[in-house]
N, C-alpha and C. Protein backbone atom coordinates (compact mmCIF):
# COMPACT_ATOMS: atom_id res chain seq x y z
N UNK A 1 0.82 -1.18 0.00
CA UNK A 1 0.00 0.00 0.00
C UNK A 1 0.88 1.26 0.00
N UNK A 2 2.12 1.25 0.72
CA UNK A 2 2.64 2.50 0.80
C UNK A 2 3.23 2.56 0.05
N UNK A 3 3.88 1.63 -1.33
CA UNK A 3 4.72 1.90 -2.38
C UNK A 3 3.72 2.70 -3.27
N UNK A 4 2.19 2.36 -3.32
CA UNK A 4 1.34 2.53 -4.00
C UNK A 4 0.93 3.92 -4.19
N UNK A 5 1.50 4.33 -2.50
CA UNK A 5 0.84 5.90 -2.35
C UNK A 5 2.27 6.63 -2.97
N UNK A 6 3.48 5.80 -2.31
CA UNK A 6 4.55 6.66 -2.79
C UNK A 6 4.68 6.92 -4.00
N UNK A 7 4.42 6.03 -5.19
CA UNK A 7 4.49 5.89 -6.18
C UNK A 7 3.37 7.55 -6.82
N UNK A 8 2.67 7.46 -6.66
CA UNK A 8 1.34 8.10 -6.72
C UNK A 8 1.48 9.94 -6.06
N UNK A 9 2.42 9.79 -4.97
CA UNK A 9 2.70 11.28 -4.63
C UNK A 9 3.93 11.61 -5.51
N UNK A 10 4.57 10.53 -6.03
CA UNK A 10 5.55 11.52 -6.66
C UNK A 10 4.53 11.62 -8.17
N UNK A 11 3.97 10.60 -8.51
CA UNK A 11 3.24 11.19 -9.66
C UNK A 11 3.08 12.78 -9.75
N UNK A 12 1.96 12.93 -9.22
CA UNK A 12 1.66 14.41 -8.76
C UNK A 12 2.38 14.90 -8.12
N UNK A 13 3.52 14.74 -7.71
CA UNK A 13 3.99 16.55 -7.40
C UNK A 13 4.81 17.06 -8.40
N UNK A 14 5.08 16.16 -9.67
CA UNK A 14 5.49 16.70 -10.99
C UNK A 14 4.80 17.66 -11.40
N UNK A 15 3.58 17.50 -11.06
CA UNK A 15 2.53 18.65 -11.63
C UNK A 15 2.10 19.71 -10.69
N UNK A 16 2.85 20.31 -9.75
CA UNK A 16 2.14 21.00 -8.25
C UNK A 16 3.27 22.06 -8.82
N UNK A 17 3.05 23.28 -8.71
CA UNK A 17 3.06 24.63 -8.85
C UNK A 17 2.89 25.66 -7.47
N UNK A 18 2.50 24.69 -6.78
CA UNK A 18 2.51 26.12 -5.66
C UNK A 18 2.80 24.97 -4.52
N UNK A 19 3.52 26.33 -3.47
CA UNK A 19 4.57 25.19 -2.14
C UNK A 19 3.55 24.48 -1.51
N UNK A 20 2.23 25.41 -1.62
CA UNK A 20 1.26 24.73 -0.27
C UNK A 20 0.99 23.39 -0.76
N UNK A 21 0.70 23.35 -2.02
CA UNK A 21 0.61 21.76 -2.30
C UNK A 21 1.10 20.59 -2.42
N UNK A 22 2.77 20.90 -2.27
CA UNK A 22 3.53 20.18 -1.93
C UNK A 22 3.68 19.50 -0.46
N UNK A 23 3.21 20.95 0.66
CA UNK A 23 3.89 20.95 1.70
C UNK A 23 2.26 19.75 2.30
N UNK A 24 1.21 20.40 1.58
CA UNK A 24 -0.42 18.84 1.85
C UNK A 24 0.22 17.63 1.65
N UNK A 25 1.16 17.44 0.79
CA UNK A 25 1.37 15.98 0.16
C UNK A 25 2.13 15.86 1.54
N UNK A 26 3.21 16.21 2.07
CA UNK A 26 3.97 15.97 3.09
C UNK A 26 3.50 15.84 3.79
N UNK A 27 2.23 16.82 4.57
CA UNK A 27 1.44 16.16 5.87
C UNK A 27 0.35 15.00 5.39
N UNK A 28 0.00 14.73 4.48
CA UNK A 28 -0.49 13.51 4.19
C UNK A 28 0.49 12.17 4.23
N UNK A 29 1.39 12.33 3.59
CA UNK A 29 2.27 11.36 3.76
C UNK A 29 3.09 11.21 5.14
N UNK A 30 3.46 12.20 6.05
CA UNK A 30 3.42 12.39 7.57
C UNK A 30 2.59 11.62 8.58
N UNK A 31 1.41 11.88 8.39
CA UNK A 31 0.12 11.50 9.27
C UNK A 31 0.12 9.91 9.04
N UNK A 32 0.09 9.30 7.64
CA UNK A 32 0.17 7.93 7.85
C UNK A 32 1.75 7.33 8.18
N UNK A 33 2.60 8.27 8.07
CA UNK A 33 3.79 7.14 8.53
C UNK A 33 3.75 7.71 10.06
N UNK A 34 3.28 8.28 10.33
CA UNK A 34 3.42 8.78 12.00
C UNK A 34 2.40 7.13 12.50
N UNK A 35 0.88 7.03 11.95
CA UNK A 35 -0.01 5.65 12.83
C UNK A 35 1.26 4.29 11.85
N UNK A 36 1.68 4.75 11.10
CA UNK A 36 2.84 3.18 10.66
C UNK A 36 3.57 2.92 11.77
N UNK A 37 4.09 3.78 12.36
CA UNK A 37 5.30 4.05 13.37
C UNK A 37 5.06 3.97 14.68
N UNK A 38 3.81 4.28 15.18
CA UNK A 38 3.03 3.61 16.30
C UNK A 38 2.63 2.50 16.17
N UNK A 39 1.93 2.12 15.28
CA UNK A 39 1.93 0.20 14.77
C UNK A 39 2.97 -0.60 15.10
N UNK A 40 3.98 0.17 14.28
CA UNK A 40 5.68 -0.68 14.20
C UNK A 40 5.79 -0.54 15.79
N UNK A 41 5.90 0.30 16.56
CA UNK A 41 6.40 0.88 18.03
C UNK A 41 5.93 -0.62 18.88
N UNK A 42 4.45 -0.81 18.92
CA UNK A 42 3.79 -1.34 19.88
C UNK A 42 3.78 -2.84 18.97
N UNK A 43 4.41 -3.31 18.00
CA UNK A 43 4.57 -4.61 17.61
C UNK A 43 6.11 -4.71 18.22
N UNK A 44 7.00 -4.00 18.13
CA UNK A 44 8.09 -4.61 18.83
C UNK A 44 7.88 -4.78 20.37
N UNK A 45 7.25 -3.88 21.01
CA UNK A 45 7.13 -3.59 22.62
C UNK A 45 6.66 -4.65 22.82
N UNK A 46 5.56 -5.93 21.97
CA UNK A 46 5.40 -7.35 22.29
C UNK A 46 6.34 -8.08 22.53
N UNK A 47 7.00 -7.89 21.17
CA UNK A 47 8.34 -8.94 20.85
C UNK A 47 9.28 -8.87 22.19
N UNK A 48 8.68 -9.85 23.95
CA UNK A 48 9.67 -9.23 24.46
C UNK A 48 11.15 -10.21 24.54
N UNK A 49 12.04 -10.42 24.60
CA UNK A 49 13.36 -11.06 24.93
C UNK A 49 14.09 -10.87 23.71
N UNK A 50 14.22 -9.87 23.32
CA UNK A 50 14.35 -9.65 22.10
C UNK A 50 16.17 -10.12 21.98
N UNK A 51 16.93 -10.38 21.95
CA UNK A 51 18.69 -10.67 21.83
C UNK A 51 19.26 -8.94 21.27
N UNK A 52 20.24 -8.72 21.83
CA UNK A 52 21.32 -7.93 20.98
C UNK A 52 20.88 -7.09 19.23
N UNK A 53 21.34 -7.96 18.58
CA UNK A 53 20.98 -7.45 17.48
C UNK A 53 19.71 -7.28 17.33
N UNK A 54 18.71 -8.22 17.43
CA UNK A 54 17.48 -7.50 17.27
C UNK A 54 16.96 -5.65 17.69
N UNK A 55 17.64 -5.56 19.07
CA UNK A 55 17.29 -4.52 19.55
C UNK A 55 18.22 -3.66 19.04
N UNK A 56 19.34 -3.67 18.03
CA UNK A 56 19.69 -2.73 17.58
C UNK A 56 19.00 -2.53 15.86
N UNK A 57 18.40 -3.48 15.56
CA UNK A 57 17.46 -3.31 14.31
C UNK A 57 16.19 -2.79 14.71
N UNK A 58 15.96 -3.21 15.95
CA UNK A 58 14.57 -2.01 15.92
C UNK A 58 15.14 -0.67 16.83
N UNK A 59 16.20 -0.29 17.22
CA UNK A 59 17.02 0.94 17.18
C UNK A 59 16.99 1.63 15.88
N UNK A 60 17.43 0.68 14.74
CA UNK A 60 17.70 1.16 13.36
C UNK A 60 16.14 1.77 12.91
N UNK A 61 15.37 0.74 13.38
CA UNK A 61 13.84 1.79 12.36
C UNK A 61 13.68 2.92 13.53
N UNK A 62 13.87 3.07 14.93
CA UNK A 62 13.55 4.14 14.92
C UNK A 62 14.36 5.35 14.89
N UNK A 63 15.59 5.03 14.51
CA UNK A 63 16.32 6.42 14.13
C UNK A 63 15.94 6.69 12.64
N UNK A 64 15.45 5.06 11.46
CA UNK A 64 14.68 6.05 10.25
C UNK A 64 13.93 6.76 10.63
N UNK A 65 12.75 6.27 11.30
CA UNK A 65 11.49 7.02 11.71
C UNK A 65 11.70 8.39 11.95
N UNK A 66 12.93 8.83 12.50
CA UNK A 66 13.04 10.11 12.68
C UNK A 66 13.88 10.66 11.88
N UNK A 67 14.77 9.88 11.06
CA UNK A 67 15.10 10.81 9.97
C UNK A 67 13.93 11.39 8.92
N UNK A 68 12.98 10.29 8.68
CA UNK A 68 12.14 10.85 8.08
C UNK A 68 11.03 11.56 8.44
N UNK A 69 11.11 11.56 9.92
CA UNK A 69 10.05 12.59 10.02
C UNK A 69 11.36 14.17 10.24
N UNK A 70 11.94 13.85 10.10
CA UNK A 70 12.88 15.34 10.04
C UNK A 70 13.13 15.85 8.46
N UNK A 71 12.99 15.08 7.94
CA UNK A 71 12.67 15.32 6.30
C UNK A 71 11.38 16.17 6.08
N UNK A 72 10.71 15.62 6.49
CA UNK A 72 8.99 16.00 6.18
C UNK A 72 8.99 17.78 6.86
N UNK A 73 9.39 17.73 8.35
CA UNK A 73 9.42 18.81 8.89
C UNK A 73 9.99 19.84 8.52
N UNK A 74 11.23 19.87 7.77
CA UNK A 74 12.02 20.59 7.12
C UNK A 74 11.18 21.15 5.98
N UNK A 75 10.29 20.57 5.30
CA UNK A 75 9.03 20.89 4.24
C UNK A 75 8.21 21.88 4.79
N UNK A 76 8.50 22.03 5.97
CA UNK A 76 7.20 23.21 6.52
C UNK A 76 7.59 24.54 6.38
N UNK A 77 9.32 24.17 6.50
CA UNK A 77 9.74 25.85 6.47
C UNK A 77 10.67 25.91 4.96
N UNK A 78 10.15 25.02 4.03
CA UNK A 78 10.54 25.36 2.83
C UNK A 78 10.39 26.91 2.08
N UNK A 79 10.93 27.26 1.22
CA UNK A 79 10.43 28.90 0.68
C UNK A 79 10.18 28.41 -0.98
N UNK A 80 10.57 27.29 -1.10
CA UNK A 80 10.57 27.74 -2.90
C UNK A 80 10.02 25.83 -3.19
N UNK A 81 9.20 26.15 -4.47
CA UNK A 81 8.42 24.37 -4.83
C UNK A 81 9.73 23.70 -5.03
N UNK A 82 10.97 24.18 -5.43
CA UNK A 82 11.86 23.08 -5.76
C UNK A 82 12.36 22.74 -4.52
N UNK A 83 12.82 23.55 -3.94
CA UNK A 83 13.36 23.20 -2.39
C UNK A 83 11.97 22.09 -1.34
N UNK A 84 10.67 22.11 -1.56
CA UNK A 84 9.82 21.47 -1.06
C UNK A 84 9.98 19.70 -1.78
N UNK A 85 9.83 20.04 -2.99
CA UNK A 85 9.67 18.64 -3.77
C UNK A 85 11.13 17.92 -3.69
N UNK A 86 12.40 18.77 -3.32
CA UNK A 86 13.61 18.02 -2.80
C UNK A 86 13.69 17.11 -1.69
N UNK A 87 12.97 18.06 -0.74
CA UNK A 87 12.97 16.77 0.69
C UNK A 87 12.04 16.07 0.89
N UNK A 88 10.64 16.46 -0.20
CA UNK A 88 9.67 15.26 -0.02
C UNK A 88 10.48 14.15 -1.09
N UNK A 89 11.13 14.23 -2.36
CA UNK A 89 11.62 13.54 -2.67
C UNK A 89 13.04 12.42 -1.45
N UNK A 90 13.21 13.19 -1.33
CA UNK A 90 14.04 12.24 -0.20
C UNK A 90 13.79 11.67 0.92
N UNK A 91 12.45 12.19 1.13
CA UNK A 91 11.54 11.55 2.51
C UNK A 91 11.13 10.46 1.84
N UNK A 92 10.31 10.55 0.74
CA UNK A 92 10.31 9.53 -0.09
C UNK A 92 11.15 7.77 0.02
N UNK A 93 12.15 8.60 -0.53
CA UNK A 93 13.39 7.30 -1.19
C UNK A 93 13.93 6.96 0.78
N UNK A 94 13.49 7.43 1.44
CA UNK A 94 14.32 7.05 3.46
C UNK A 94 13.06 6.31 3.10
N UNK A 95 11.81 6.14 3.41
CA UNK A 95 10.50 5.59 3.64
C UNK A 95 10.48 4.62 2.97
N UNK A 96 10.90 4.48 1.28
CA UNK A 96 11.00 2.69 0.92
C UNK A 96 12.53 2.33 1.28
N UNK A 97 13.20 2.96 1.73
CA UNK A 97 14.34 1.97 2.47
C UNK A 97 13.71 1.53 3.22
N UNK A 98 13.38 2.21 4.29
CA UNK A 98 12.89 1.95 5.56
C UNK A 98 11.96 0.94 5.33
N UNK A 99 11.39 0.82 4.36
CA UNK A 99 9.89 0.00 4.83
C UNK A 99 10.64 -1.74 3.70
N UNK A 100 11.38 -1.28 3.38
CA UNK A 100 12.14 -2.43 2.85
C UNK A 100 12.95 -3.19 4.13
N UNK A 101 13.59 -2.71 4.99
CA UNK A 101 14.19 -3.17 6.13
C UNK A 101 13.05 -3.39 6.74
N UNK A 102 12.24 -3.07 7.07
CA UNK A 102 11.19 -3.56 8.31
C UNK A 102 11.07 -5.33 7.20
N UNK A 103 10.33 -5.31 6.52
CA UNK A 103 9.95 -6.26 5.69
C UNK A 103 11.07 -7.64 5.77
N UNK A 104 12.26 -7.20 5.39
CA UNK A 104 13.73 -8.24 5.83
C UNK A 104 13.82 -8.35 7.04
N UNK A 105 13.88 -7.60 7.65
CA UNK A 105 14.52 -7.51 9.10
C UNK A 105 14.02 -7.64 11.14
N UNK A 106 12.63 -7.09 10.23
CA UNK A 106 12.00 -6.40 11.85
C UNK A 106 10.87 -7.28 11.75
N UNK A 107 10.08 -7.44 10.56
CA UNK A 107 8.56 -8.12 11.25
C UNK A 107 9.28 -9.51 10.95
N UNK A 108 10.06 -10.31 10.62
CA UNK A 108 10.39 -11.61 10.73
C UNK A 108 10.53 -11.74 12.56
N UNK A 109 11.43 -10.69 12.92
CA UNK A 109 11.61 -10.90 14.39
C UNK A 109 10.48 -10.98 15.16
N UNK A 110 9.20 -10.14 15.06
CA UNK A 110 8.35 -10.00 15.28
C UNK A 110 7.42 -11.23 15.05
N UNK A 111 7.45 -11.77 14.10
CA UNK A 111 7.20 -13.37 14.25
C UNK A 111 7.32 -14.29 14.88
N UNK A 112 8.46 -14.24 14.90
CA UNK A 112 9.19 -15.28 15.73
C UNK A 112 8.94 -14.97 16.96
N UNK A 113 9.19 -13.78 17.64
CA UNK A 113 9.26 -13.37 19.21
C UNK A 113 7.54 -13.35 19.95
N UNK A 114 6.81 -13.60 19.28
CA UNK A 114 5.18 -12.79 19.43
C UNK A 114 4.78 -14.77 19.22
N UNK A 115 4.19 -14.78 20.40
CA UNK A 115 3.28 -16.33 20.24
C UNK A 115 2.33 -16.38 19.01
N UNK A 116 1.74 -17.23 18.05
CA UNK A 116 1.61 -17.34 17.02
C UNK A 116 -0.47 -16.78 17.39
N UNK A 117 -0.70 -17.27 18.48
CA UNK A 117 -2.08 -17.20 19.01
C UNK A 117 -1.86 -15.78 19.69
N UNK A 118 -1.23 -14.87 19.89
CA UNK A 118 -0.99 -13.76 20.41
C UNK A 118 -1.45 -12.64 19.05
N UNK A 119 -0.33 -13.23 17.90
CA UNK A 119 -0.88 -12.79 16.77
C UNK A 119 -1.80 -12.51 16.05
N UNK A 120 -2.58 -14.39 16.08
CA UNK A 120 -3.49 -13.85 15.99
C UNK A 120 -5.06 -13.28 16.44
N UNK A 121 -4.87 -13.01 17.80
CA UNK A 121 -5.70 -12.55 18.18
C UNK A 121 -5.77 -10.68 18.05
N UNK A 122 -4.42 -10.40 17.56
CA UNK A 122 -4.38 -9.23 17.26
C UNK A 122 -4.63 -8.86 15.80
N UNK A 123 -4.41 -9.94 15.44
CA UNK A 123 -5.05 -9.40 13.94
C UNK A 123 -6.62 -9.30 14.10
N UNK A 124 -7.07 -10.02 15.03
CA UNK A 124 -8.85 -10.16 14.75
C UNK A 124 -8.97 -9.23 15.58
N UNK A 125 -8.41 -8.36 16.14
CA UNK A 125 -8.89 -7.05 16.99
C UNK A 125 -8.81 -6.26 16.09
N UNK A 126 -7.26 -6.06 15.04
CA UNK A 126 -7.34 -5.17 13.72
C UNK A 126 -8.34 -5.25 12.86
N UNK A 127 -8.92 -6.36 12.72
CA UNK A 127 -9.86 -6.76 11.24
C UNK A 127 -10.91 -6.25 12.09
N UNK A 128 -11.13 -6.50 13.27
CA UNK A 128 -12.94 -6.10 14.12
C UNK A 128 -12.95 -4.36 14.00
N UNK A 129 -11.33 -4.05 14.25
CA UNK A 129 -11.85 -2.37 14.46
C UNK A 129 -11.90 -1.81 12.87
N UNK A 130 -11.39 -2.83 12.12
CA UNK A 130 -12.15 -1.46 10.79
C UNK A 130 -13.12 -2.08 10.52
N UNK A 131 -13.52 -3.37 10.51
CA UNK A 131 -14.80 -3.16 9.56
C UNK A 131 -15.93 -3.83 10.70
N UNK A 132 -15.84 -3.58 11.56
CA UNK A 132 -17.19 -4.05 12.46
C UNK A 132 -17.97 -2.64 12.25
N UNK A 133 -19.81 -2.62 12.34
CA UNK A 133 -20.31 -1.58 12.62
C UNK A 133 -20.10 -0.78 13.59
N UNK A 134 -20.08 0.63 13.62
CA UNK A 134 -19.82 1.58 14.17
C UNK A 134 -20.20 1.53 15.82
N UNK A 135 -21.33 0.89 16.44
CA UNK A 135 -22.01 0.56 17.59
C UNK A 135 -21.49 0.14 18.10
N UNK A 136 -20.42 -1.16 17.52
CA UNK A 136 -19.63 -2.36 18.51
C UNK A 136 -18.85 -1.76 18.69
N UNK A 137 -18.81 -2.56 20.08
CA UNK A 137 -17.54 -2.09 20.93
C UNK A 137 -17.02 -3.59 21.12
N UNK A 138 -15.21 -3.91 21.52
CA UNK A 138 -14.27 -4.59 21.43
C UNK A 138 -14.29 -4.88 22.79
């Protein structure tokens, strides 16, 4: 999904002419890697006994996490569309690294470390909160 969007914001900002619309694409693309990054946060905080290296690979996503949200932020006090579409371009290209290492690296651990019935009982809490009717409660 997020290659899909990435793919798709750089589409359009080939065509964006004015900063403010650059600087929307950035808090759009912000806002969902900010709930990615709380997702990612509270899937490792399961994973507990984690060894050495593990805990320096999920060290590693969250110093991306904040490179790229220091990318994005830097977009706020941009002055000119090329200077905006530079660091969303490079927030960009950190975000499929990043989400390429989680994929190799971090949710395998997360597998392994997280009881398999732990899992999935969290997936059926994920699947209940989007698409159950609005009334139910969990």
């Amino acid at each position: 999904m997020f290659e899909a969007l990435f793919d798709e914001i750089e589409r359009m900002m080939g065509g964006l002419e004015q900063l403010a619309e650059v600087k929307r694409l950035a808090r759009m693309m912000e806002g969902m890697l900010r709930h990615h990054a709380k997702v990612e946060d509270d899937l490792l905080l399961l994973a507990t006994g984690l060894d050495r290296a593990d805990l320096r690979r999920s060290e590693k996503c969250r110093h991306e996490h904040q490179e790229i949200d220091s990318r994005l932020t830097r977009i706020n006090s941009a002055r000119t569309v090329g200077e905006a579409r530079t660091l969303l371009r490079a927030a960009l290209a950190a975000s499929r690294r990043h989400l390429k290492h989680e994929d190799r690296k971090v949710f395998p651990i997360v597998e392994e470390a997280v009881d398999h019935e732990e899992l999935a009982k969290l997936g059926t809490v994920w699947f209940l909160r989007r698409h159950a009717p609005a009334r139910w409660t969990l």
